[in-house]
ModelCIF file with pLDDT and N, C-alpha, C, O atoms, coordinates in Angstrom:
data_MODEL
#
_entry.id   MODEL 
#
_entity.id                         1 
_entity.type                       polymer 
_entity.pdbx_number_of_molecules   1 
#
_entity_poly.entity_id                      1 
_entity_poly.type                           'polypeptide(L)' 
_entity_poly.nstd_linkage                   no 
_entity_poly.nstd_monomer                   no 
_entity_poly.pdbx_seq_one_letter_code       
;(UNK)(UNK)(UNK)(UNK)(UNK)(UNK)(UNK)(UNK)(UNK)(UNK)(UNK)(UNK)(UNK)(UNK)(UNK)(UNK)
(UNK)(UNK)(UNK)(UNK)(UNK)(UNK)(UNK)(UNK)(UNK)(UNK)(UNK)(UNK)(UNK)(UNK)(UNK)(UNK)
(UNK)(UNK)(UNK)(UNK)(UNK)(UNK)(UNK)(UNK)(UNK)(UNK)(UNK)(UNK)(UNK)(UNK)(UNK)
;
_entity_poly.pdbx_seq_one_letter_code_can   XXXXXXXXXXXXXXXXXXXXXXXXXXXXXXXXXXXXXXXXXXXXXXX 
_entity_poly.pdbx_strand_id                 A 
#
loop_
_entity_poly_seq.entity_id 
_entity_poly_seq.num 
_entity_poly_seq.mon_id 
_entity_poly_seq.hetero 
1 1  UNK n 
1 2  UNK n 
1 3  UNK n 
1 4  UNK n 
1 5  UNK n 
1 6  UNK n 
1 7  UNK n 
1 8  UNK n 
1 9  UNK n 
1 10 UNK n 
1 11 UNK n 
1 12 UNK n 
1 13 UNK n 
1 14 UNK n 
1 15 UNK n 
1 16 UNK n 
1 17 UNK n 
1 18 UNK n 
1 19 UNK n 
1 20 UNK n 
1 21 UNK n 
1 22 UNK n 
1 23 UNK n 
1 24 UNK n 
1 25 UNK n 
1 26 UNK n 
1 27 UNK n 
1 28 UNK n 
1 29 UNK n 
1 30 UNK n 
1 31 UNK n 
1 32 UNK n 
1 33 UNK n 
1 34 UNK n 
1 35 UNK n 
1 36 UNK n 
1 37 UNK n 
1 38 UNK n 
1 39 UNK n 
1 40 UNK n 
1 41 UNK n 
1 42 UNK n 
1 43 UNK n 
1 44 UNK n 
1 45 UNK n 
1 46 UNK n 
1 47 UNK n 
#
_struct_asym.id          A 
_struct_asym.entity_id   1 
#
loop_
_ma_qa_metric.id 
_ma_qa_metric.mode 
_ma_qa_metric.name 
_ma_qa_metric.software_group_id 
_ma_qa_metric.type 
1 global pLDDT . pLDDT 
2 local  pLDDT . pLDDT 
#
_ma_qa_metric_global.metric_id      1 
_ma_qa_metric_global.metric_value   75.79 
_ma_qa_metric_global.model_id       1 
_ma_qa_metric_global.ordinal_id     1 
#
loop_
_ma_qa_metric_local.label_asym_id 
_ma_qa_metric_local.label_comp_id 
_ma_qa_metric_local.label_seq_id 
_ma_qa_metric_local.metric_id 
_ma_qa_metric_local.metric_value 
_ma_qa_metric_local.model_id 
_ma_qa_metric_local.ordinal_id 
A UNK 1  2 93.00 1 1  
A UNK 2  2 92.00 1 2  
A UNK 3  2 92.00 1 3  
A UNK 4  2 93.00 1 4  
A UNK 5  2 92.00 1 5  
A UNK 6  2 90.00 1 6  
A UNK 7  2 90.00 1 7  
A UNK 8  2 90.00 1 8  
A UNK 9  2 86.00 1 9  
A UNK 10 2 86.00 1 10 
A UNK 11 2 89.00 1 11 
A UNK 12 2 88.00 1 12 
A UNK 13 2 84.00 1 13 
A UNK 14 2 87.00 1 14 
A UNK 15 2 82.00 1 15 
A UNK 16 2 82.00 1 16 
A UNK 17 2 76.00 1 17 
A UNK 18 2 74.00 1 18 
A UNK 19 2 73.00 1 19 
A UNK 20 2 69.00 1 20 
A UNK 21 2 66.00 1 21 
A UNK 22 2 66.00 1 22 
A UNK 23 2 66.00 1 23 
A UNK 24 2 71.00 1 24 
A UNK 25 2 70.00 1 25 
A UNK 26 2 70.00 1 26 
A UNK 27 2 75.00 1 27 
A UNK 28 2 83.00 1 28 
A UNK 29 2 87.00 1 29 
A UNK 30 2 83.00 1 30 
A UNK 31 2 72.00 1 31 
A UNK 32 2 63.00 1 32 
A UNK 33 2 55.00 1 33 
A UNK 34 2 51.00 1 34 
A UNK 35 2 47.00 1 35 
A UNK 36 2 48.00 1 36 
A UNK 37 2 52.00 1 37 
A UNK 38 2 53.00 1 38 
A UNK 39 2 51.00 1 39 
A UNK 40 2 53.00 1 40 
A UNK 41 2 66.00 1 41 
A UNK 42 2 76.00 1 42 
A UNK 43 2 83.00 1 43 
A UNK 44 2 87.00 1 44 
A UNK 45 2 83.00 1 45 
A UNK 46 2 87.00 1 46 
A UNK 47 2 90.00 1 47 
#
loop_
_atom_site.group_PDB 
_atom_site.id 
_atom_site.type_symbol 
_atom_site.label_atom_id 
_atom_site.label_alt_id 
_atom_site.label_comp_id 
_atom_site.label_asym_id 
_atom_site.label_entity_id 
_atom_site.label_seq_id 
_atom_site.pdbx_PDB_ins_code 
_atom_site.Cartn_x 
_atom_site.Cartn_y 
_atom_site.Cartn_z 
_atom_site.occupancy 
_atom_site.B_iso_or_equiv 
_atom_site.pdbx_formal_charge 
_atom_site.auth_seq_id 
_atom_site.auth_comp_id 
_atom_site.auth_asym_id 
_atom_site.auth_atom_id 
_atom_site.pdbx_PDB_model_num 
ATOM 1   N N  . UNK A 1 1  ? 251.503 39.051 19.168 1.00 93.00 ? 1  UNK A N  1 
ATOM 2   C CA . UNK A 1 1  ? 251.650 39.299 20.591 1.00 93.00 ? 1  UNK A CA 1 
ATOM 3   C C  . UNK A 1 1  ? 250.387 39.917 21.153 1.00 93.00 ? 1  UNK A C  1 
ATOM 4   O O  . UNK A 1 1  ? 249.331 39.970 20.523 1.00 93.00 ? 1  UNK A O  1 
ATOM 5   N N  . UNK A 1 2  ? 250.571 40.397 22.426 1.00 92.00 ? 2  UNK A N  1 
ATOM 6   C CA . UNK A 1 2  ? 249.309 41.392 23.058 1.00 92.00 ? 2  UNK A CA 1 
ATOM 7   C C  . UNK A 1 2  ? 248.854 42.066 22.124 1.00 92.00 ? 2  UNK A C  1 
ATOM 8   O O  . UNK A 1 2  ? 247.638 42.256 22.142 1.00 92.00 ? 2  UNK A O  1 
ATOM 9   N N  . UNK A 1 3  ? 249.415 42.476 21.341 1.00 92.00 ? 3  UNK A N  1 
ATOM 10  C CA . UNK A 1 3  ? 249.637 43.817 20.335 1.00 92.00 ? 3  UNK A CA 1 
ATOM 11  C C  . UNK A 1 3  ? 248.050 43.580 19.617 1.00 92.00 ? 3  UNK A C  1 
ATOM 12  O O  . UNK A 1 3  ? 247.002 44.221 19.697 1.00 92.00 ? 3  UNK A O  1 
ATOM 13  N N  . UNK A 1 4  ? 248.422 42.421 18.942 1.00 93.00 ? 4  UNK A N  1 
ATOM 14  C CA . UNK A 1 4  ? 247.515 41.909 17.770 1.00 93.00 ? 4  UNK A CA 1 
ATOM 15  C C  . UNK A 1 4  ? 246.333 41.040 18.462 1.00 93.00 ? 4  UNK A C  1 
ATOM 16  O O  . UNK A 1 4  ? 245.296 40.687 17.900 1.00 93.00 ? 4  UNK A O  1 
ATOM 17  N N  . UNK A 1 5  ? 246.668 40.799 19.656 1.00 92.00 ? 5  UNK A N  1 
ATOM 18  C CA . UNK A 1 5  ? 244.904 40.372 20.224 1.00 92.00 ? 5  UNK A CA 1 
ATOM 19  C C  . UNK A 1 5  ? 244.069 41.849 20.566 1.00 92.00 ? 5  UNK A C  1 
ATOM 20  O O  . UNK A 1 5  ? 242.913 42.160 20.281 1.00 92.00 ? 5  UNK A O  1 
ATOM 21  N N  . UNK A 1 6  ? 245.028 42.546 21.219 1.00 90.00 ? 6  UNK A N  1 
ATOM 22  C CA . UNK A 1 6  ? 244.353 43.704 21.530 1.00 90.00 ? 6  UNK A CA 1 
ATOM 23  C C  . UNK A 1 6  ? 243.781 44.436 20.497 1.00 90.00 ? 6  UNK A C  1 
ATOM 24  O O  . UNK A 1 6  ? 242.585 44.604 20.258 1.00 90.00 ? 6  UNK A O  1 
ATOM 25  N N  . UNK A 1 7  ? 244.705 44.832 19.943 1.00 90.00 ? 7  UNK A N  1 
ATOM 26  C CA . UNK A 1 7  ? 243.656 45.311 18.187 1.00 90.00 ? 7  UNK A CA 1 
ATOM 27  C C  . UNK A 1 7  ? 242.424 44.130 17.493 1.00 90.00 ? 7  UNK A C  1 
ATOM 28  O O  . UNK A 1 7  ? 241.494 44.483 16.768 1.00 90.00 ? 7  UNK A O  1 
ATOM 29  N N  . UNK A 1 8  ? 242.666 42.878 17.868 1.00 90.00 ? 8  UNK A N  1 
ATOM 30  C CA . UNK A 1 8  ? 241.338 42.382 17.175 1.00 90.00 ? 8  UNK A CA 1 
ATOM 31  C C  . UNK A 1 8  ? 240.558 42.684 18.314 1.00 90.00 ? 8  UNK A C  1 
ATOM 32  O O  . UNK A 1 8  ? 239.540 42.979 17.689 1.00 90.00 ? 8  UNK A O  1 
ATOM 33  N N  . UNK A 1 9  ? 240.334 42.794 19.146 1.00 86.00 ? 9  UNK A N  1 
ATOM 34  C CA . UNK A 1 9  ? 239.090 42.796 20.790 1.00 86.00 ? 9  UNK A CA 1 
ATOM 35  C C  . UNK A 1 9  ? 239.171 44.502 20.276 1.00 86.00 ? 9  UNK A C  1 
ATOM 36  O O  . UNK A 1 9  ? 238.028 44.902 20.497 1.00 86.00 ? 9  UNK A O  1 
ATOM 37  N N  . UNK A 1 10 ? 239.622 45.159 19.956 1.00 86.00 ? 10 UNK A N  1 
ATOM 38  C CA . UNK A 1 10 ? 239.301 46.374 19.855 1.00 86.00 ? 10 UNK A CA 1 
ATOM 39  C C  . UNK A 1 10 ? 238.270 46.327 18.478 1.00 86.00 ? 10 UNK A C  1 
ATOM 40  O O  . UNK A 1 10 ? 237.124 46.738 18.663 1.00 86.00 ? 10 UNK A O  1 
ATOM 41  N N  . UNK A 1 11 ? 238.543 45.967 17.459 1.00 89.00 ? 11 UNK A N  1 
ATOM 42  C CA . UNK A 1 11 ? 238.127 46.313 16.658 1.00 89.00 ? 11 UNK A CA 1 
ATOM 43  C C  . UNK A 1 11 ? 236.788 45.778 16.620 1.00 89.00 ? 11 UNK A C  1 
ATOM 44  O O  . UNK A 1 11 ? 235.899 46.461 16.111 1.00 89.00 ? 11 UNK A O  1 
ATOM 45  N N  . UNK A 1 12 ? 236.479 44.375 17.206 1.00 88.00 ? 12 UNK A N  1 
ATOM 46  C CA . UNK A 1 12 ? 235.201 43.332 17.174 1.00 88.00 ? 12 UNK A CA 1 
ATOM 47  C C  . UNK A 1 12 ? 234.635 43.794 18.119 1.00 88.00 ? 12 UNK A C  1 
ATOM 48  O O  . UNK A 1 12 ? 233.575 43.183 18.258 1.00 88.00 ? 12 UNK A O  1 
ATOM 49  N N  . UNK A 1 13 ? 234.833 45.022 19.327 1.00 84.00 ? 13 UNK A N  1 
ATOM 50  C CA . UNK A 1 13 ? 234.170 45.561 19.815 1.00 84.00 ? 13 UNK A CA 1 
ATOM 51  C C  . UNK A 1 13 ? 233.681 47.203 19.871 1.00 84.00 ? 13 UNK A C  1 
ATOM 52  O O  . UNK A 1 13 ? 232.989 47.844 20.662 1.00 84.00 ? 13 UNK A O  1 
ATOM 53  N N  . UNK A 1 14 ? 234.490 47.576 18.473 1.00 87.00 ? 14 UNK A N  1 
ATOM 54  C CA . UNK A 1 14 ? 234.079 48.877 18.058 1.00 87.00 ? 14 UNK A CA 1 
ATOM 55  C C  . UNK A 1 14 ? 234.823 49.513 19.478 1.00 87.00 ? 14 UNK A C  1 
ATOM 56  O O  . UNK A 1 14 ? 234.258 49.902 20.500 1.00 87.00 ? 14 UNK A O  1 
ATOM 57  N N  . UNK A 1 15 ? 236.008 49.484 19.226 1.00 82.00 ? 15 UNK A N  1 
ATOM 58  C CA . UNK A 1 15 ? 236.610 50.128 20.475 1.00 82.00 ? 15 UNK A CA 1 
ATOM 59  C C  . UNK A 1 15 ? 237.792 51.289 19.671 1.00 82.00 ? 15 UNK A C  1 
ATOM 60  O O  . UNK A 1 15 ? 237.915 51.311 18.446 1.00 82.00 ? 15 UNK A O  1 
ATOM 61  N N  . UNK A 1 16 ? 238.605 52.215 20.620 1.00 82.00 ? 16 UNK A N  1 
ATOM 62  C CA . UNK A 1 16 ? 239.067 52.879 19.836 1.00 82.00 ? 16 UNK A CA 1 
ATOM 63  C C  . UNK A 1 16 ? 240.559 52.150 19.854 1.00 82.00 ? 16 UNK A C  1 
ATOM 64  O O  . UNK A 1 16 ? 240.868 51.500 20.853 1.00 82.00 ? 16 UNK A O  1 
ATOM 65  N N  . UNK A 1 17 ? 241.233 52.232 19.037 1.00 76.00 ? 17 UNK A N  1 
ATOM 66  C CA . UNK A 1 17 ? 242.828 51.565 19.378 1.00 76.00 ? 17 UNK A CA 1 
ATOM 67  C C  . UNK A 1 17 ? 243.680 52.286 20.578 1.00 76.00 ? 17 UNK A C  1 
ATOM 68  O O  . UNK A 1 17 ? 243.852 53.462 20.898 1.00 76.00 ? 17 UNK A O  1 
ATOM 69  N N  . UNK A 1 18 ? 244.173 50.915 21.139 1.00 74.00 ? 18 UNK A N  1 
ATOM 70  C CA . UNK A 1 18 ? 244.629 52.082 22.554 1.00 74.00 ? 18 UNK A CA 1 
ATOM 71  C C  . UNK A 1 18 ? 246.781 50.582 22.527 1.00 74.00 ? 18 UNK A C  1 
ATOM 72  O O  . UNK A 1 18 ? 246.803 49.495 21.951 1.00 74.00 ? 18 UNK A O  1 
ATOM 73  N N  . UNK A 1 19 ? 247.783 51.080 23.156 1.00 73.00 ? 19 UNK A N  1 
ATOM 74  C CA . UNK A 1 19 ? 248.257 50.513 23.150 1.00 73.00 ? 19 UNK A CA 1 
ATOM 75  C C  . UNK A 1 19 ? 248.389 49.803 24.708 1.00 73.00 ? 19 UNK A C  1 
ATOM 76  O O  . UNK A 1 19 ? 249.211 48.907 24.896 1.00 73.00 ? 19 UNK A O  1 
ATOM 77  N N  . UNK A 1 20 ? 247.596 50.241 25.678 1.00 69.00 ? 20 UNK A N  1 
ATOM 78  C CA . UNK A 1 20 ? 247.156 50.383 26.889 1.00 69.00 ? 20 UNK A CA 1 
ATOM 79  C C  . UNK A 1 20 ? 246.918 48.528 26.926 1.00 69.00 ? 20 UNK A C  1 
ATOM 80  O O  . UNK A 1 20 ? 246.262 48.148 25.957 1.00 69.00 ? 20 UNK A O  1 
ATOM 81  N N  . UNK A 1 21 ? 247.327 47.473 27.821 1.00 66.00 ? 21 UNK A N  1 
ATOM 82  C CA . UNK A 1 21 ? 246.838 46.302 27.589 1.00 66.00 ? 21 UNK A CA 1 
ATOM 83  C C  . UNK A 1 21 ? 245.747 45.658 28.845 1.00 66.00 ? 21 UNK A C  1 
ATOM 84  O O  . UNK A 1 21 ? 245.592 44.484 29.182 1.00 66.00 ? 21 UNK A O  1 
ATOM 85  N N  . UNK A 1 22 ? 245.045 46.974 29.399 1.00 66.00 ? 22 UNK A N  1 
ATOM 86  C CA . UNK A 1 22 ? 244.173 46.477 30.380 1.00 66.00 ? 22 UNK A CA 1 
ATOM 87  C C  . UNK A 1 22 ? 243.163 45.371 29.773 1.00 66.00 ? 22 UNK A C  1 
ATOM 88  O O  . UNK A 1 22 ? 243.039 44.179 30.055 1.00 66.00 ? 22 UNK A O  1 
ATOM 89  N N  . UNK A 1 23 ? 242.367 46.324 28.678 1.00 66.00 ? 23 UNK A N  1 
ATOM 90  C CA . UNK A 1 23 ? 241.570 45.512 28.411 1.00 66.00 ? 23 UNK A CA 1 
ATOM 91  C C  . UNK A 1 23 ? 241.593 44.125 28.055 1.00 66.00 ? 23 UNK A C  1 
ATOM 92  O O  . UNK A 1 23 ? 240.477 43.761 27.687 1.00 66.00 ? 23 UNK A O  1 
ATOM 93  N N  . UNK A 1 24 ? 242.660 43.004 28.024 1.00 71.00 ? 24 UNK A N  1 
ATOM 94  C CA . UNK A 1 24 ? 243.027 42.061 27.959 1.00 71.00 ? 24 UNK A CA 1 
ATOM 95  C C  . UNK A 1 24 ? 243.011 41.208 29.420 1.00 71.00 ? 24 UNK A C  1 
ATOM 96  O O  . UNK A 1 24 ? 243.016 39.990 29.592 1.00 71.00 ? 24 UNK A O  1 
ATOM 97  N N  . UNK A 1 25 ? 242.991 42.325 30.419 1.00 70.00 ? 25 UNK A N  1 
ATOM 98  C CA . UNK A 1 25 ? 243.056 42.011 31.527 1.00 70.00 ? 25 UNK A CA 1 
ATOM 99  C C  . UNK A 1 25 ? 241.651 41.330 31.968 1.00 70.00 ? 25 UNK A C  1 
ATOM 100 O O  . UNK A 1 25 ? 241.735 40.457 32.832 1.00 70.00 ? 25 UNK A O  1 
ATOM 101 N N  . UNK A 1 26 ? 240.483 41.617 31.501 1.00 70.00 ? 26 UNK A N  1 
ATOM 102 C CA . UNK A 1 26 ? 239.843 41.788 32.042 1.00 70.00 ? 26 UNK A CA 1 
ATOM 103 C C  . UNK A 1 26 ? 238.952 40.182 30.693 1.00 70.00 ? 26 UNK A C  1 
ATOM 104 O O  . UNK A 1 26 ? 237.750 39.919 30.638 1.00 70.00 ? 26 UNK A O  1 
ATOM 105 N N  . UNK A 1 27 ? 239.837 39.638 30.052 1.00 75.00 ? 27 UNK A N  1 
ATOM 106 C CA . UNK A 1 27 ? 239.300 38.875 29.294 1.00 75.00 ? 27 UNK A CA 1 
ATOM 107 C C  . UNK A 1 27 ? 239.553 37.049 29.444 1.00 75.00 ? 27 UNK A C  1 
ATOM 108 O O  . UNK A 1 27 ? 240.368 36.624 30.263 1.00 75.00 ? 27 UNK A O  1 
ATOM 109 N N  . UNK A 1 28 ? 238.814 36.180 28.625 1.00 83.00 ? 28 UNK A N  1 
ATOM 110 C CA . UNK A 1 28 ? 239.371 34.555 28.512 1.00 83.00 ? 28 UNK A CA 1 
ATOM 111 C C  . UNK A 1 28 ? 238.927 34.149 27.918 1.00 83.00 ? 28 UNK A C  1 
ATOM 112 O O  . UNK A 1 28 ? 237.947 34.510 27.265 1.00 83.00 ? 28 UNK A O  1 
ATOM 113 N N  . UNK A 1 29 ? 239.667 32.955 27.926 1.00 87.00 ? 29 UNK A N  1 
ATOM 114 C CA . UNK A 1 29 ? 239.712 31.988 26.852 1.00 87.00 ? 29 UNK A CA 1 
ATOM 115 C C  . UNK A 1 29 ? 238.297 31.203 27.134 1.00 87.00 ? 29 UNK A C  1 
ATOM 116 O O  . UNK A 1 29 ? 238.213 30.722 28.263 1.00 87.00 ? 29 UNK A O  1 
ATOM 117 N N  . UNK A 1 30 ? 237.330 31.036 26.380 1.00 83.00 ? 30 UNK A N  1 
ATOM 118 C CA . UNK A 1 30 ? 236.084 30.180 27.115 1.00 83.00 ? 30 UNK A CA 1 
ATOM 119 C C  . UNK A 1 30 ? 237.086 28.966 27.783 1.00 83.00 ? 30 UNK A C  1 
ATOM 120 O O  . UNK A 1 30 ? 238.261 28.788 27.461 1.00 83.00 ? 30 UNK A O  1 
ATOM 121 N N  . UNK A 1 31 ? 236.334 28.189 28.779 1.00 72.00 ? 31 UNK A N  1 
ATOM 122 C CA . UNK A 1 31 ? 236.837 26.877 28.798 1.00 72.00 ? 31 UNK A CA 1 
ATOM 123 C C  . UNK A 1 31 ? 236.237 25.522 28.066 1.00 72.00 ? 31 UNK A C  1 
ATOM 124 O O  . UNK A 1 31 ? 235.149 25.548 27.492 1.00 72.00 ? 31 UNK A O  1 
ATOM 125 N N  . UNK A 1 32 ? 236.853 24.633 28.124 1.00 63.00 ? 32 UNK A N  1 
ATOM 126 C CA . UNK A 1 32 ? 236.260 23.573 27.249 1.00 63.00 ? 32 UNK A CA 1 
ATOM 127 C C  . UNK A 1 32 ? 236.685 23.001 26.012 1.00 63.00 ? 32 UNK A C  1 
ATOM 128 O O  . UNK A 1 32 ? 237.881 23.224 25.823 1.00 63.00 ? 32 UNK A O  1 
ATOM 129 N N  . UNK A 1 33 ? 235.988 22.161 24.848 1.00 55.00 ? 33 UNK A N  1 
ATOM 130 C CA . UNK A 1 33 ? 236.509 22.091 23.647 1.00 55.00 ? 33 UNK A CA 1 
ATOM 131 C C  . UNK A 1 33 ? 236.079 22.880 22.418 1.00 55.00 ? 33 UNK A C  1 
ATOM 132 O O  . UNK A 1 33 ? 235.113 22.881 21.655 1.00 55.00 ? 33 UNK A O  1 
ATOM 133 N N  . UNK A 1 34 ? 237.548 23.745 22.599 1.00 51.00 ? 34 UNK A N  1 
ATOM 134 C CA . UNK A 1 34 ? 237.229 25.077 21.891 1.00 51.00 ? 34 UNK A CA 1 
ATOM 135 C C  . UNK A 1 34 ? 237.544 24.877 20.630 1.00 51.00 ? 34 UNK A C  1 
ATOM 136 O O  . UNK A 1 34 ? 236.972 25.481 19.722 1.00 51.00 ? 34 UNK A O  1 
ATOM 137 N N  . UNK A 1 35 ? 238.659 23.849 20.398 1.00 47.00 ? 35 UNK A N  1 
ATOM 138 C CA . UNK A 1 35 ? 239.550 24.114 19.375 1.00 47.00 ? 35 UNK A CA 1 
ATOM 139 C C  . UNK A 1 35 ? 238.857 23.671 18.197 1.00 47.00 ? 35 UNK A C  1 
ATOM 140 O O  . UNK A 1 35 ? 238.338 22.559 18.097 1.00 47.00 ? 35 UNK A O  1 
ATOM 141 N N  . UNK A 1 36 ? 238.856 24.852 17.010 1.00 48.00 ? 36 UNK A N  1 
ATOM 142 C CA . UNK A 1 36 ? 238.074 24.872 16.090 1.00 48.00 ? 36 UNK A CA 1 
ATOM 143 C C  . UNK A 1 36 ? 236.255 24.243 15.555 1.00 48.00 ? 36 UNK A C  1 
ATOM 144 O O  . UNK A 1 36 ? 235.606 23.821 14.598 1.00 48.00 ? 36 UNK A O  1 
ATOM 145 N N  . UNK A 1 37 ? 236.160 24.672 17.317 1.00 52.00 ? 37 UNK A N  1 
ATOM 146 C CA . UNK A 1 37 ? 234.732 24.361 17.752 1.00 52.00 ? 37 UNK A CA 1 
ATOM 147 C C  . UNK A 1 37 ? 233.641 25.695 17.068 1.00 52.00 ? 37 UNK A C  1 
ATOM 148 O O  . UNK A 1 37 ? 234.339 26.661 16.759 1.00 52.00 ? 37 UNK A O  1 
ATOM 149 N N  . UNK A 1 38 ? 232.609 25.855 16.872 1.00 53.00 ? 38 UNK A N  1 
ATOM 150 C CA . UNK A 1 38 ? 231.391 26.695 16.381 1.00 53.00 ? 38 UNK A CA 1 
ATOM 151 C C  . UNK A 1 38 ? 232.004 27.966 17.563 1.00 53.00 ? 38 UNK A C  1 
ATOM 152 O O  . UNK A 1 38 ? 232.141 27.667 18.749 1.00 53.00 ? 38 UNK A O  1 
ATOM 153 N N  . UNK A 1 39 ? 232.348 29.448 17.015 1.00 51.00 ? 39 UNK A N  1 
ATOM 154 C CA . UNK A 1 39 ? 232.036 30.388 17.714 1.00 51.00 ? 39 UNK A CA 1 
ATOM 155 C C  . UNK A 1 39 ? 230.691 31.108 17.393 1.00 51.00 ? 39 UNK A C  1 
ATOM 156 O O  . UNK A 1 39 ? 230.691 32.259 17.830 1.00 51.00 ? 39 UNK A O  1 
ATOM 157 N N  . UNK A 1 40 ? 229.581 30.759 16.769 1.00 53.00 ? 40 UNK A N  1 
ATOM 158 C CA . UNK A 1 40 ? 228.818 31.279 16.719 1.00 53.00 ? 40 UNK A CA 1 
ATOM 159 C C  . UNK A 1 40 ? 227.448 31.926 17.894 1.00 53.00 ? 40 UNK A C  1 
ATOM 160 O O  . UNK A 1 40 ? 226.573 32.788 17.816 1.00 53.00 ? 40 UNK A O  1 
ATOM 161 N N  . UNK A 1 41 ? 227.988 30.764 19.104 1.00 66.00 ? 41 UNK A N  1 
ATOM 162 C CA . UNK A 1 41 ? 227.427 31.588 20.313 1.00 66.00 ? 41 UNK A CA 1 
ATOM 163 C C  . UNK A 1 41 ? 228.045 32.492 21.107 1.00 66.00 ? 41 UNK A C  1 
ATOM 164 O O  . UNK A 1 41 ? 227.472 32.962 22.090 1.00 66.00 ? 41 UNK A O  1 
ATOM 165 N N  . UNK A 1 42 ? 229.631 32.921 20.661 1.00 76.00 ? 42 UNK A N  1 
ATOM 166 C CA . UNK A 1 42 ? 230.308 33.811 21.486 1.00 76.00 ? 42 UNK A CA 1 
ATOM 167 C C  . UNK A 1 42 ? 230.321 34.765 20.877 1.00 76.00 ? 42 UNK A C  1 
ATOM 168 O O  . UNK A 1 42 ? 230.037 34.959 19.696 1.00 76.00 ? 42 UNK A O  1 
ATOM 169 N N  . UNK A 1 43 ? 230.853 35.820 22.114 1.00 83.00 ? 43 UNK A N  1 
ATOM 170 C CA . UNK A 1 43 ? 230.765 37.359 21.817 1.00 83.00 ? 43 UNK A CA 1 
ATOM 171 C C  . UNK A 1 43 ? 231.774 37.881 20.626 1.00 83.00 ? 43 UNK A C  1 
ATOM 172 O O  . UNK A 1 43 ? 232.915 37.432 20.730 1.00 83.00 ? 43 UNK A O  1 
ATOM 173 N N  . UNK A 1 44 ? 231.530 38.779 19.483 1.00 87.00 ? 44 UNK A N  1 
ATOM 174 C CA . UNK A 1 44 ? 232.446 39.174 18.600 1.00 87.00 ? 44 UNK A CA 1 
ATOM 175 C C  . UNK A 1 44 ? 233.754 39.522 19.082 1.00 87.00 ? 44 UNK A C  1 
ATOM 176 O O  . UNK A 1 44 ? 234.488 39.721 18.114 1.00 87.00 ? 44 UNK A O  1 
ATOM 177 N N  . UNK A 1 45 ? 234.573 39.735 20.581 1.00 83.00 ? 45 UNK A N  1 
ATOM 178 C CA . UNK A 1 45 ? 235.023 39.951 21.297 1.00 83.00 ? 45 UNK A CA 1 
ATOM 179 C C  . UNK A 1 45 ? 236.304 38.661 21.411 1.00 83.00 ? 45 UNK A C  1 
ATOM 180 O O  . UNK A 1 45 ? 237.497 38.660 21.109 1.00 83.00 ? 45 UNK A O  1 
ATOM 181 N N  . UNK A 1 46 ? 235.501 37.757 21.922 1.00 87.00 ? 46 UNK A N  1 
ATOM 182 C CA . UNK A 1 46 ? 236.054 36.788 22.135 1.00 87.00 ? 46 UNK A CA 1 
ATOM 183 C C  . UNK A 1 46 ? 236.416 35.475 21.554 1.00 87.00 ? 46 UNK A C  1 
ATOM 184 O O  . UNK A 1 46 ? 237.104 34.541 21.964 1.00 87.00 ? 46 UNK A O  1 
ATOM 185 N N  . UNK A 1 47 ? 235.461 35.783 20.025 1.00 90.00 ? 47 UNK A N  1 
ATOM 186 C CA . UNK A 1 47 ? 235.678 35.348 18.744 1.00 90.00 ? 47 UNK A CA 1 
ATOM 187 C C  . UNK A 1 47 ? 237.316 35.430 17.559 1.00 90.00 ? 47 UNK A C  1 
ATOM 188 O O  . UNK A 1 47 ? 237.277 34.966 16.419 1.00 90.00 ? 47 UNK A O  1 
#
């Protein structure tokens, strides 16, 4: 759930654990063809 995206975006951004789900708010999905496409140009974040 939120739960477990929020803890990975926390952790790939050296964040502290919060159960708070703003920071999700403020995130996305790249657009395009993502699916099991190279993340090696995206942010550890959004990886």
């Amino acid at each position: 759930g939120t739960s477990q995206i929020q803890t990975a975006l926390s952790r790939a951004m050296n964040l502290p654990p919060s159960r708070n789900a703003d920071l999700l708010q403020g995130m996305s999905i790249p657009p395009g063809p993502i699916a099991g496409g190279p993340k090696s140009s995206m942010n550890p974040g959004t990886a």
